[in-house]
PDB file of N, CA and C in Angstrom:
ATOM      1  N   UNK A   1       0.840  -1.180   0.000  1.00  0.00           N
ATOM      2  CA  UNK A   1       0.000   0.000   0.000  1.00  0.00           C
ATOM      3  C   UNK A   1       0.887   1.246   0.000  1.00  0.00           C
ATOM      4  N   UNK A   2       0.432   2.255  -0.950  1.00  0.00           N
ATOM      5  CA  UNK A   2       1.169   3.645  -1.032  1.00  0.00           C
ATOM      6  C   UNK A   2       0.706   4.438   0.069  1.00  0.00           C
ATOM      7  N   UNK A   3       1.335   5.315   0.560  1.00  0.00           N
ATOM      8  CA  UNK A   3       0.821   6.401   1.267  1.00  0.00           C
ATOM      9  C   UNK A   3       1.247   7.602   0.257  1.00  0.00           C
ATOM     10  N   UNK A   4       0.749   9.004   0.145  1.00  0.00           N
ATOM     11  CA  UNK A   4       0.868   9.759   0.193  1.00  0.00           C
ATOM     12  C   UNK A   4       1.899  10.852   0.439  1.00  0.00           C
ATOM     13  N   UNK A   5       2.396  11.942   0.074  1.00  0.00           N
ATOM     14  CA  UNK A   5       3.288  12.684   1.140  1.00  0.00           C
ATOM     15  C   UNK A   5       2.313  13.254   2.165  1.00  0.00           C
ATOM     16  N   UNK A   6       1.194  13.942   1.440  1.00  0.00           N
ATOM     17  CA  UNK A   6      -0.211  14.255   2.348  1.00  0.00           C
ATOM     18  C   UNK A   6      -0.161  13.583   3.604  1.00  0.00           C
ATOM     19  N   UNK A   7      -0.275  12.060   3.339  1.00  0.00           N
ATOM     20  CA  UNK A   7      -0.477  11.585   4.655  1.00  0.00           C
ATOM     21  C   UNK A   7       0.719  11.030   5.030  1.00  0.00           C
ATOM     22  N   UNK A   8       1.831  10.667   4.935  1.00  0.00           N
ATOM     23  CA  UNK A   8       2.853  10.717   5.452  1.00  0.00           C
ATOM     24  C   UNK A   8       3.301  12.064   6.651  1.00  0.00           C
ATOM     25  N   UNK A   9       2.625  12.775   6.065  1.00  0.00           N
ATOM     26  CA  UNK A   9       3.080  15.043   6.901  1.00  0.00           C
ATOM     27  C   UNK A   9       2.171  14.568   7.897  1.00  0.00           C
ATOM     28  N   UNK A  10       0.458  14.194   7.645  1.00  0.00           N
ATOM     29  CA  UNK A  10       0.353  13.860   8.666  1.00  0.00           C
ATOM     30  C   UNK A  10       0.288  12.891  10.283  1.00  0.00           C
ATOM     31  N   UNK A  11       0.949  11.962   9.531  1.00  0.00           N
ATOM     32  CA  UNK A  11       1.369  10.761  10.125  1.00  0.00           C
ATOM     33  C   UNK A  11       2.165  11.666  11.458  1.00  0.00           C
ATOM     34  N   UNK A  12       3.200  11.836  10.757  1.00  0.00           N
ATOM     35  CA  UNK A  12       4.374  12.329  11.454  1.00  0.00           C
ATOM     36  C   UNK A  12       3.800  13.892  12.254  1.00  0.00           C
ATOM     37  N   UNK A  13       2.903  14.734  11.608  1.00  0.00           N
ATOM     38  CA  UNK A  13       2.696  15.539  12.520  1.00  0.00           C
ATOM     39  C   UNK A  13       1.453  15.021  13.815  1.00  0.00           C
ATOM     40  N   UNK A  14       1.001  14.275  13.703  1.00  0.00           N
ATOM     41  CA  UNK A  14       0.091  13.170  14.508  1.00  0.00           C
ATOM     42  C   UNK A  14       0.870  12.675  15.558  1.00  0.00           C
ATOM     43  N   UNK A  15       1.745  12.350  15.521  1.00  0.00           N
ATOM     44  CA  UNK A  15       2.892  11.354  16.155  1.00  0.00           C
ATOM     45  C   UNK A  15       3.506  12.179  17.217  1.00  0.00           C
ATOM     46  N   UNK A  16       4.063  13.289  16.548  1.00  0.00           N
ATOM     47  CA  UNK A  16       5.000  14.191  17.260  1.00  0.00           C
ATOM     48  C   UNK A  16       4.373  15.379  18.043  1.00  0.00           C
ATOM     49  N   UNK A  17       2.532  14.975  17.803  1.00  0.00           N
ATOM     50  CA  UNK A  17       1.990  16.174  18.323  1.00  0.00           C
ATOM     51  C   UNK A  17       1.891  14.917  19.765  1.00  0.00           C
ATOM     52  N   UNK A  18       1.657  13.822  19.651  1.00  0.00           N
ATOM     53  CA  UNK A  18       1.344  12.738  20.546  1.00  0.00           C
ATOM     54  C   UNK A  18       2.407  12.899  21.510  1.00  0.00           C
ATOM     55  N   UNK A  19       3.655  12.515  20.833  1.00  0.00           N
ATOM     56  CA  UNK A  19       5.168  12.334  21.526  1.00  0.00           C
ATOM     57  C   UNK A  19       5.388  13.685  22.590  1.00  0.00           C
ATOM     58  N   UNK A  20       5.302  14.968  22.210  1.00  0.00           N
ATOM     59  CA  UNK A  20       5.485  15.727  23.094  1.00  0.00           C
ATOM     60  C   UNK A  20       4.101  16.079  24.187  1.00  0.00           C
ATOM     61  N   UNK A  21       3.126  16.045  24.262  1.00  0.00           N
ATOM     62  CA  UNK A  21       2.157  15.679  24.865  1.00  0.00           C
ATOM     63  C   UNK A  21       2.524  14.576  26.105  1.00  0.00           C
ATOM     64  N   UNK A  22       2.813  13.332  25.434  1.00  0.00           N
ATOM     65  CA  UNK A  22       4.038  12.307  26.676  1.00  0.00           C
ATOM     66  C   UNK A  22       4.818  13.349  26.677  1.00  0.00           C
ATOM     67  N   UNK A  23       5.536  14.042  26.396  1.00  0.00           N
ATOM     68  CA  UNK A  23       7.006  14.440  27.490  1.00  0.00           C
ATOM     69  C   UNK A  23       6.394  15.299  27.922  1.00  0.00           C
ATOM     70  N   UNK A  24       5.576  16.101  28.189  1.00  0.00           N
ATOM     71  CA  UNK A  24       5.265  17.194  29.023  1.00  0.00           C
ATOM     72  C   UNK A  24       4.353  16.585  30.493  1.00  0.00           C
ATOM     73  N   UNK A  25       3.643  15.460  30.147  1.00  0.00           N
ATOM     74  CA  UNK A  25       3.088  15.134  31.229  1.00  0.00           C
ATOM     75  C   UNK A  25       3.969  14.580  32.472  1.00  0.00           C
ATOM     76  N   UNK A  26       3.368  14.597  33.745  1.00  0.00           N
ATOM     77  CA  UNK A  26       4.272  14.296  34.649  1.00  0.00           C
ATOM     78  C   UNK A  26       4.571  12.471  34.575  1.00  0.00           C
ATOM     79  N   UNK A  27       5.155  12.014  35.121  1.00  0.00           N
ATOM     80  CA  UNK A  27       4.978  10.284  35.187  1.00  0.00           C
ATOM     81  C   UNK A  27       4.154   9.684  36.106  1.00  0.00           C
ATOM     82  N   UNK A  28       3.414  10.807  36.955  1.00  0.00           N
ATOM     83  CA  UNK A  28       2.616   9.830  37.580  1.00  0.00           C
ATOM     84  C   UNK A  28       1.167  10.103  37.156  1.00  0.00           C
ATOM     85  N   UNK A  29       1.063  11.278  35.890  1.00  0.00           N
ATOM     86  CA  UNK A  29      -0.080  10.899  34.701  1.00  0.00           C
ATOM     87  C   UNK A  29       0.308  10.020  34.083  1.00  0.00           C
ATOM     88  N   UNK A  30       1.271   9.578  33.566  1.00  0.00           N
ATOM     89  CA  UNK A  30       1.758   8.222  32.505  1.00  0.00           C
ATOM     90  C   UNK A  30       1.003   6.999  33.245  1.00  0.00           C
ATOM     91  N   UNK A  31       1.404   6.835  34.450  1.00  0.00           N
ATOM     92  CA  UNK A  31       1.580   5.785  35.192  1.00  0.00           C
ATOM     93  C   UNK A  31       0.273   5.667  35.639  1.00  0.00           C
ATOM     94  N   UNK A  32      -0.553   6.419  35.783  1.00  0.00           N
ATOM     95  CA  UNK A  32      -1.653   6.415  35.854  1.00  0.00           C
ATOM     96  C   UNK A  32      -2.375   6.012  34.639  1.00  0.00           C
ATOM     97  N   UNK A  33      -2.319   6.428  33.585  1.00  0.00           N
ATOM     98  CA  UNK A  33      -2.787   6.264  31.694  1.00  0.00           C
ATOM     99  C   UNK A  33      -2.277   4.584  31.997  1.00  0.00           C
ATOM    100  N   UNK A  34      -1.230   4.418  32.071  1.00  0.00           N
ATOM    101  CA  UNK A  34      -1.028   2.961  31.506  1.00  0.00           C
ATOM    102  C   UNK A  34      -1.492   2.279  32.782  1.00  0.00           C
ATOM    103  N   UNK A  35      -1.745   2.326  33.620  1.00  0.00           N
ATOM    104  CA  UNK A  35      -2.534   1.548  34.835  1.00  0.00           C
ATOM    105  C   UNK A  35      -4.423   1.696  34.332  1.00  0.00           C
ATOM    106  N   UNK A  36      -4.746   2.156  33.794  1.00  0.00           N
ATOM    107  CA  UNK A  36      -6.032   2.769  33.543  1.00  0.00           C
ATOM    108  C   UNK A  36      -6.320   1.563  31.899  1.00  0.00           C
ATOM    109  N   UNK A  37      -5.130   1.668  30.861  1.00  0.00           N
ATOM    110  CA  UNK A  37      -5.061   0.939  30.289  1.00  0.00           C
ATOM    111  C   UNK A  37      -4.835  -0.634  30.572  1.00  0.00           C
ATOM    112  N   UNK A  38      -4.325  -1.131  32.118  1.00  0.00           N
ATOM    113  CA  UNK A  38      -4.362  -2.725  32.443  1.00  0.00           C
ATOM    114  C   UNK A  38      -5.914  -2.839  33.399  1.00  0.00           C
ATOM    115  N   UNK A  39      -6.545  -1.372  33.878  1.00  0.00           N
ATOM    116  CA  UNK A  39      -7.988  -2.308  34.945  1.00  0.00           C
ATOM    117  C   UNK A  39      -8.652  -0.961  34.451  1.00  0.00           C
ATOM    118  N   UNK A  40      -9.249  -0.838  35.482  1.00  0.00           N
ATOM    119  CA  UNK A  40     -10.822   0.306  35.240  1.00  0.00           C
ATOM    120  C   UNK A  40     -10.132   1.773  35.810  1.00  0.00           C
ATOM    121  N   UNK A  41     -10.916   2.351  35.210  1.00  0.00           N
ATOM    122  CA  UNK A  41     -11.020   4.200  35.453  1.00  0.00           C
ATOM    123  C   UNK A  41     -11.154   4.131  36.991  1.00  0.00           C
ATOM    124  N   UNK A  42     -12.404   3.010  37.702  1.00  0.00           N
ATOM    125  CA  UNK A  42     -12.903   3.024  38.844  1.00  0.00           C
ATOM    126  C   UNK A  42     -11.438   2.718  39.728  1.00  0.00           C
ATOM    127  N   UNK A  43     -10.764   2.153  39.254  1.00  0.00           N
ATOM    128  CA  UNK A  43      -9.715   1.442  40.310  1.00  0.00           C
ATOM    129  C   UNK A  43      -8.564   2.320  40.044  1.00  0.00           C
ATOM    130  N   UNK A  44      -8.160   3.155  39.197  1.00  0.00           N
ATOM    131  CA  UNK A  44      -6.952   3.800  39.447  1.00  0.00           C
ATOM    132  C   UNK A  44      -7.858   5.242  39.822  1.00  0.00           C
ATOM    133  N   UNK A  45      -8.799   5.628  39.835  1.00  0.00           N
ATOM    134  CA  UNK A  45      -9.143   6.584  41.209  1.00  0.00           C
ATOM    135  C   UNK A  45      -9.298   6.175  42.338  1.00  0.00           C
ATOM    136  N   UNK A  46      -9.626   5.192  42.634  1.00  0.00           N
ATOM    137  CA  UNK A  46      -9.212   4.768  43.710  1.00  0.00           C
ATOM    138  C   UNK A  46      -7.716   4.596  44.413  1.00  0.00           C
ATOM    139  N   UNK A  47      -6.833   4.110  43.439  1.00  0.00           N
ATOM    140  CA  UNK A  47      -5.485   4.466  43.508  1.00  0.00           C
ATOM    141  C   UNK A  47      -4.798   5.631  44.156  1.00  0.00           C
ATOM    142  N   UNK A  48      -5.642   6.736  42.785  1.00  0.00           N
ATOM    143  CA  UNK A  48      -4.659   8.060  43.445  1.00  0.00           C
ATOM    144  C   UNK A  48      -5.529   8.730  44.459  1.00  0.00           C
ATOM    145  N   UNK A  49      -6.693   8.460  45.322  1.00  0.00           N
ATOM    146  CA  UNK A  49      -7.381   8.849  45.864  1.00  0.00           C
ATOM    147  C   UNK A  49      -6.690   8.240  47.373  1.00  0.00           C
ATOM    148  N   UNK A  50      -6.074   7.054  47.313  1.00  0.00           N
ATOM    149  CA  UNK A  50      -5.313   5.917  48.720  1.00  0.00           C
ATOM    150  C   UNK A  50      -3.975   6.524  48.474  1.00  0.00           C
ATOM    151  N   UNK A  51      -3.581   7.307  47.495  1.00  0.00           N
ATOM    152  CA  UNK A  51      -2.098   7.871  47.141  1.00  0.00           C
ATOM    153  C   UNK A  51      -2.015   9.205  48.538  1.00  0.00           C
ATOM    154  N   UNK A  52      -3.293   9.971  47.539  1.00  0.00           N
ATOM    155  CA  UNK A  52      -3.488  11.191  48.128  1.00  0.00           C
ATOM    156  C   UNK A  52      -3.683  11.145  49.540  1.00  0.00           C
ATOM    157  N   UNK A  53      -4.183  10.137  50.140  1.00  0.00           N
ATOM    158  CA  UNK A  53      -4.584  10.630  51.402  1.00  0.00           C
ATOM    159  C   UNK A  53      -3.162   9.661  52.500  1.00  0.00           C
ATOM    160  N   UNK A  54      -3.180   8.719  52.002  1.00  0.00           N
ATOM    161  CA  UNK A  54      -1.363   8.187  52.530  1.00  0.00           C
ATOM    162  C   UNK A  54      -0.592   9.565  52.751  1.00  0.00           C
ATOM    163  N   UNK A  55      -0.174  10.501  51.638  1.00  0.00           N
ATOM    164  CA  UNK A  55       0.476  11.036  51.312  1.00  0.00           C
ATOM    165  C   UNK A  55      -0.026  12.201  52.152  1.00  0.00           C
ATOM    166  N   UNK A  56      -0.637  13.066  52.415  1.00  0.00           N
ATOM    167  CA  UNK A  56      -1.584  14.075  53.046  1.00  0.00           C
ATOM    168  C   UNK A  56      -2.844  13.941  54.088  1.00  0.00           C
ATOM    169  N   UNK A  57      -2.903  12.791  54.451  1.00  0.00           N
ATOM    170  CA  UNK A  57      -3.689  12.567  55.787  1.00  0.00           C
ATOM    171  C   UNK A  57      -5.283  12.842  54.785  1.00  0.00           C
ATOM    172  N   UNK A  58      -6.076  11.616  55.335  1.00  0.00           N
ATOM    173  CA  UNK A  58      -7.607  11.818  55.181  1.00  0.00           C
ATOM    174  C   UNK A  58      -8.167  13.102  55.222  1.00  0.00           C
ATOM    175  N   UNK A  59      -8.295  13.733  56.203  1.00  0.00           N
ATOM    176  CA  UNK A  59      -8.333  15.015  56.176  1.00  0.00           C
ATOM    177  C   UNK A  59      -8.131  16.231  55.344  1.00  0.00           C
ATOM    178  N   UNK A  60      -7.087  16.260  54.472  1.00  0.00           N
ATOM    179  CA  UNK A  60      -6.161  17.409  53.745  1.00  0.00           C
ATOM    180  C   UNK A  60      -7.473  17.622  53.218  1.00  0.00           C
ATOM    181  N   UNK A  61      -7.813  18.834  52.599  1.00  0.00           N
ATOM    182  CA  UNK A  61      -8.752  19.700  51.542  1.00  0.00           C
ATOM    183  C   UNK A  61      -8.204  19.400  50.178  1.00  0.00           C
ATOM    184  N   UNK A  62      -7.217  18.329  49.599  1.00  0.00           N
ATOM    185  CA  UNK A  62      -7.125  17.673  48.508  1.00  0.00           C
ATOM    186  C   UNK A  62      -8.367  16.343  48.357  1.00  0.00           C
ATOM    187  N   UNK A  63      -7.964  15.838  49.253  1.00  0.00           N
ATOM    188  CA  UNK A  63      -7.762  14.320  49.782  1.00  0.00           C
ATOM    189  C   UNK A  63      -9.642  14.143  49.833  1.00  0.00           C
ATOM    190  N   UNK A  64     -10.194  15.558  50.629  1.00  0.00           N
ATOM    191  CA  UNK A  64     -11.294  15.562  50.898  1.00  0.00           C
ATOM    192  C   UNK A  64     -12.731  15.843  49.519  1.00  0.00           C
ATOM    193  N   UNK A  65     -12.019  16.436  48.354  1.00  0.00           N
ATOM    194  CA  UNK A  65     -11.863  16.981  47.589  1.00  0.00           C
ATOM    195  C   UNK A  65     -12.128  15.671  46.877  1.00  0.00           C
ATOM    196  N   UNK A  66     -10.679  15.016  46.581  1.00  0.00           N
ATOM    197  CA  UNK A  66     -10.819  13.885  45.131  1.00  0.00           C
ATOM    198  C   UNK A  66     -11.925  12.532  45.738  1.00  0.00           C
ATOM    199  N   UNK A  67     -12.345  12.624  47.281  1.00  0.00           N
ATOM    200  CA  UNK A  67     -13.203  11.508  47.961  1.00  0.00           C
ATOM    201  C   UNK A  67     -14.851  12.328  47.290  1.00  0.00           C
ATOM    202  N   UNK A  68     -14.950  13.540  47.602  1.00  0.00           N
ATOM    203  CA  UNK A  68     -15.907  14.034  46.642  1.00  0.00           C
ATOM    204  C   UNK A  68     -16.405  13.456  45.299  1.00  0.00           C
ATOM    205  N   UNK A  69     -15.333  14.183  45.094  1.00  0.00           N
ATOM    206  CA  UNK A  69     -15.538  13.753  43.321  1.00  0.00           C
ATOM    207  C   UNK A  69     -15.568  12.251  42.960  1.00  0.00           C
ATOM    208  N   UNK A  70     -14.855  11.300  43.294  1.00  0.00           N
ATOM    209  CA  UNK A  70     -15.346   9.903  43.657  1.00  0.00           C
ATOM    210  C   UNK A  70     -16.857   9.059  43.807  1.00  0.00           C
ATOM    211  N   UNK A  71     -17.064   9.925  44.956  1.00  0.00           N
ATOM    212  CA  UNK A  71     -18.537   9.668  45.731  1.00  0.00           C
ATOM    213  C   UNK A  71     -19.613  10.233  45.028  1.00  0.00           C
ATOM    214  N   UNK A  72     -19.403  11.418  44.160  1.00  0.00           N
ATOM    215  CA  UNK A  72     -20.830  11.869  43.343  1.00  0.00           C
ATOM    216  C   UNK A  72     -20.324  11.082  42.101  1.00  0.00           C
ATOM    217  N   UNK A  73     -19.024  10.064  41.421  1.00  0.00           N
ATOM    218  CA  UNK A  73     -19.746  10.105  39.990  1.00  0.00           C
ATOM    219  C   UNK A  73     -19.506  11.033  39.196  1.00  0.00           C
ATOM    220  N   UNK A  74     -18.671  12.241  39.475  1.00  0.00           N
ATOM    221  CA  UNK A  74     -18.739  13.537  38.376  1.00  0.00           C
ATOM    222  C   UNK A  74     -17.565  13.481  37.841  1.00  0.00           C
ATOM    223  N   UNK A  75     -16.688  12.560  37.804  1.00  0.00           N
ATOM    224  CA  UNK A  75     -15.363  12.217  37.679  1.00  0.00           C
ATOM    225  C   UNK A  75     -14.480  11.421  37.087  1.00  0.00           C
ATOM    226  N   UNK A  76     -13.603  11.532  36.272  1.00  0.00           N
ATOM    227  CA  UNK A  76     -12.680  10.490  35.845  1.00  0.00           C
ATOM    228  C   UNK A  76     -11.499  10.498  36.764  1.00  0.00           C
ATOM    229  N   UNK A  77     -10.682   9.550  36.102  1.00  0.00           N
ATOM    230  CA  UNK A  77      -9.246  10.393  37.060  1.00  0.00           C
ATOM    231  C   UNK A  77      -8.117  11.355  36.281  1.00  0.00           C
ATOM    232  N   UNK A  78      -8.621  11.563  34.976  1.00  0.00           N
ATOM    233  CA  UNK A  78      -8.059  12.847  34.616  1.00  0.00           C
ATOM    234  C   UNK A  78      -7.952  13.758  35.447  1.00  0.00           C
ATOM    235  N   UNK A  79      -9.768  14.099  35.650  1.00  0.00           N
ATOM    236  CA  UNK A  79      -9.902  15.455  36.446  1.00  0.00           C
ATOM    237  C   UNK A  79      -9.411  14.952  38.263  1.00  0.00           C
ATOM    238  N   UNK A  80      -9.306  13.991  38.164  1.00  0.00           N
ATOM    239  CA  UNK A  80      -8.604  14.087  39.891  1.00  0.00           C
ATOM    240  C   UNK A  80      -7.342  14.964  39.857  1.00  0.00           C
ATOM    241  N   UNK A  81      -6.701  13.747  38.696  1.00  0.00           N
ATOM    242  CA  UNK A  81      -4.865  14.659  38.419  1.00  0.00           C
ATOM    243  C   UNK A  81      -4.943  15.966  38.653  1.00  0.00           C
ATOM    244  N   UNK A  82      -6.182  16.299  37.485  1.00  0.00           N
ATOM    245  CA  UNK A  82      -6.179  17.850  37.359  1.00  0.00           C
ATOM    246  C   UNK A  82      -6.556  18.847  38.840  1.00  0.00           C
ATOM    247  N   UNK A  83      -7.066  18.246  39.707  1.00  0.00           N
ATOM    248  CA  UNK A  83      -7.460  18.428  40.812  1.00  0.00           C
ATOM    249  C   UNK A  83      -5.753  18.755  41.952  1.00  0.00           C
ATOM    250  N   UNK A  84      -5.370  17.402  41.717  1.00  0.00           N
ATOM    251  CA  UNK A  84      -3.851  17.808  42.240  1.00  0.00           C
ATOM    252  C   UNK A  84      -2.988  18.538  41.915  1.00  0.00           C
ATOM    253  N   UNK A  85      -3.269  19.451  40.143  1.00  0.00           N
ATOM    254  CA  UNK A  85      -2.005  19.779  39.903  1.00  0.00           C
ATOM    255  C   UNK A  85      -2.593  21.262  40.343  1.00  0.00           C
ATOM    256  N   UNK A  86      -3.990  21.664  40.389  1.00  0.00           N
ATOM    257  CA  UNK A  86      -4.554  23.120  40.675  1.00  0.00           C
ATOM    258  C   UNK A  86      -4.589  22.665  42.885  1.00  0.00           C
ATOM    259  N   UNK A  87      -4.294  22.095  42.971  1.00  0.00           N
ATOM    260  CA  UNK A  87      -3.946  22.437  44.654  1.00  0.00           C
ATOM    261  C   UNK A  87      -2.413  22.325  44.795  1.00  0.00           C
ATOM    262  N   UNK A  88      -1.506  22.045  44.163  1.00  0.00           N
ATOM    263  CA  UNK A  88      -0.028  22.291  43.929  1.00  0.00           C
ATOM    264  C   UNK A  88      -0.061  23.636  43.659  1.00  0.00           C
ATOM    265  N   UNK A  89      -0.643  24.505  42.665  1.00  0.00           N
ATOM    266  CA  UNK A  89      -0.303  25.552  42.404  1.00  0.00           C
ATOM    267  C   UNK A  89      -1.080  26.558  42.691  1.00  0.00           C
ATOM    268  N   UNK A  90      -2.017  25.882  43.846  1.00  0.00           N
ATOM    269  CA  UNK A  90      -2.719  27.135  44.683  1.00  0.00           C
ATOM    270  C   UNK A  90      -2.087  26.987  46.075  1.00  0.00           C
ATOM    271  N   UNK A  91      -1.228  26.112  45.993  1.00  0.00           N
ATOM    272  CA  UNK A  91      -0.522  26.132  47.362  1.00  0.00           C
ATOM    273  C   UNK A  91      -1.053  25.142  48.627  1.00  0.00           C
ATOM    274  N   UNK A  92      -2.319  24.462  48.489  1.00  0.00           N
ATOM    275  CA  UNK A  92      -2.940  23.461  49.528  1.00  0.00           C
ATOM    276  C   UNK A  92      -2.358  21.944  49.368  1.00  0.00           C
ATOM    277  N   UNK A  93      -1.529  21.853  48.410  1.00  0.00           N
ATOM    278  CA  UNK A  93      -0.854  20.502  48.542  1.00  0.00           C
ATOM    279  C   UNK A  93       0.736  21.259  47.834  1.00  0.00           C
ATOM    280  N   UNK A  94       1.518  20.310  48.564  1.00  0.00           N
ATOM    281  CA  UNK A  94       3.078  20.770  48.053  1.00  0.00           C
ATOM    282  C   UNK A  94       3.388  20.775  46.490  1.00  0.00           C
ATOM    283  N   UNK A  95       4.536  21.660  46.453  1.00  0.00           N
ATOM    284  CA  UNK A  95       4.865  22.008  44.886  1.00  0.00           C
ATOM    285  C   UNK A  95       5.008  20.342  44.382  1.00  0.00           C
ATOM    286  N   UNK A  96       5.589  19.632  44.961  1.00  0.00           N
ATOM    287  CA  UNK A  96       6.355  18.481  44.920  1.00  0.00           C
ATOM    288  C   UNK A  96       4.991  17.288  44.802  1.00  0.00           C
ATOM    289  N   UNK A  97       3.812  17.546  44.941  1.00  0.00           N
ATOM    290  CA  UNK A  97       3.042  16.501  45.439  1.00  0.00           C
ATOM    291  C   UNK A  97       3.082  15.095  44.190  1.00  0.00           C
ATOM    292  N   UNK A  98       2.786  15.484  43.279  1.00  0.00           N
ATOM    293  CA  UNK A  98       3.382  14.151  42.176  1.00  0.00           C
ATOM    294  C   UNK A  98       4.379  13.590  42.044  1.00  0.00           C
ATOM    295  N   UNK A  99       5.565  13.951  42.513  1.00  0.00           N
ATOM    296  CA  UNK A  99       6.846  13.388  42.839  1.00  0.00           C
ATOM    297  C   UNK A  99       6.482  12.176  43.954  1.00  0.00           C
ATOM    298  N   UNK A 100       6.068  12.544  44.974  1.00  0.00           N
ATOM    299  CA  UNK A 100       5.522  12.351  46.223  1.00  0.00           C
ATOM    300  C   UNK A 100       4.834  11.018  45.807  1.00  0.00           C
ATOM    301  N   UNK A 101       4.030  11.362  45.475  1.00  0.00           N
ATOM    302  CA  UNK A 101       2.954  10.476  45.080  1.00  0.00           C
ATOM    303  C   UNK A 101       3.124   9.677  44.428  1.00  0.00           C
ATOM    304  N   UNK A 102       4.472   9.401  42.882  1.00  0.00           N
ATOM    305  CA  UNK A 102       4.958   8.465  42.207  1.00  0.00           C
ATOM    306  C   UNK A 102       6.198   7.518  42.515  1.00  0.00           C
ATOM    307  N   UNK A 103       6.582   8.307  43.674  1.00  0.00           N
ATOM    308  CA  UNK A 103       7.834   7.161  44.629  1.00  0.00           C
ATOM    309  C   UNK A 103       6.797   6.379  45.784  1.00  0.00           C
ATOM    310  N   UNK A 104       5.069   6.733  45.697  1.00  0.00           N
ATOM    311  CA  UNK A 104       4.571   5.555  46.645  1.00  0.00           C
ATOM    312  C   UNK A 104       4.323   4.261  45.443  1.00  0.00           C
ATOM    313  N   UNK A 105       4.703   4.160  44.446  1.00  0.00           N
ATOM    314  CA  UNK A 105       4.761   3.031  43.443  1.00  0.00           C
ATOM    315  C   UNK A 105       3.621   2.267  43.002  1.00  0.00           C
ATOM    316  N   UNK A 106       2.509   3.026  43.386  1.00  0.00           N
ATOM    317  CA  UNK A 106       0.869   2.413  43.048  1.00  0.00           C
ATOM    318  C   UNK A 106       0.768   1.915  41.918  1.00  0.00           C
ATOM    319  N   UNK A 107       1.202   2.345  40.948  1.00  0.00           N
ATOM    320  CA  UNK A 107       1.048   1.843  39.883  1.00  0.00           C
ATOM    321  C   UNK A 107       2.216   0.854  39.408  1.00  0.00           C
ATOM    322  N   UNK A 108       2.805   0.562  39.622  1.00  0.00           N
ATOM    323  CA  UNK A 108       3.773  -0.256  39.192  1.00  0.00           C
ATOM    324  C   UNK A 108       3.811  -1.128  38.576  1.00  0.00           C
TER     325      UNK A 108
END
């Protein structure tokens, strides 16, 4: 089968829009994506939800937060991540908290 240059440009601009997309994310979104890809959406929020609160006590206004969003249903675990990376940079969970959170090895 021929391809195209057409679709060859976009092969490769497809690819490389993909490839840097992976390098910008942190690894414990990766690690999360490819854990999500071996069981359910349901079980790796649960994951980073037993991450989060190990990591920051039941209690924390993260922790209390991604058990929310859990419990109603309004949620993937995209938006959890996204949940951790806007309390990192509002200051209610540490700059560091995904670091944190990917040396507890949940996903492994």
């Amino acid at each position: 089968m021929k391809i195209t240059k057409r679709q060859l440009r976009r092969i490769i601009k497809e690819e490389t829009s993909r490839l840097l997309k992976e390098s910008t994310q942190h690894p414990y979104d990766l690690a999360a994506e490819q854990a999500e890809d071996r069981s359910s959406s349901s079980d790796v929020q649960d994951e980073i939800y037993i991450d989060v609160s190990a990591t920051l006590g039941d209690n924390h206004p993260l922790a209390q937060r991604i058990s929310n969003l859990i419990d109603g249903q309004d949620a993937d675990y995209f938006d959890l991540l996204e949940e951790i990376e806007w309390a990192a940079a509002d200051g209610t969970a540490p700059a560091n908290i995904k670091d944190r959170l990917l040396a507890m090895g949940s996903f492994e």
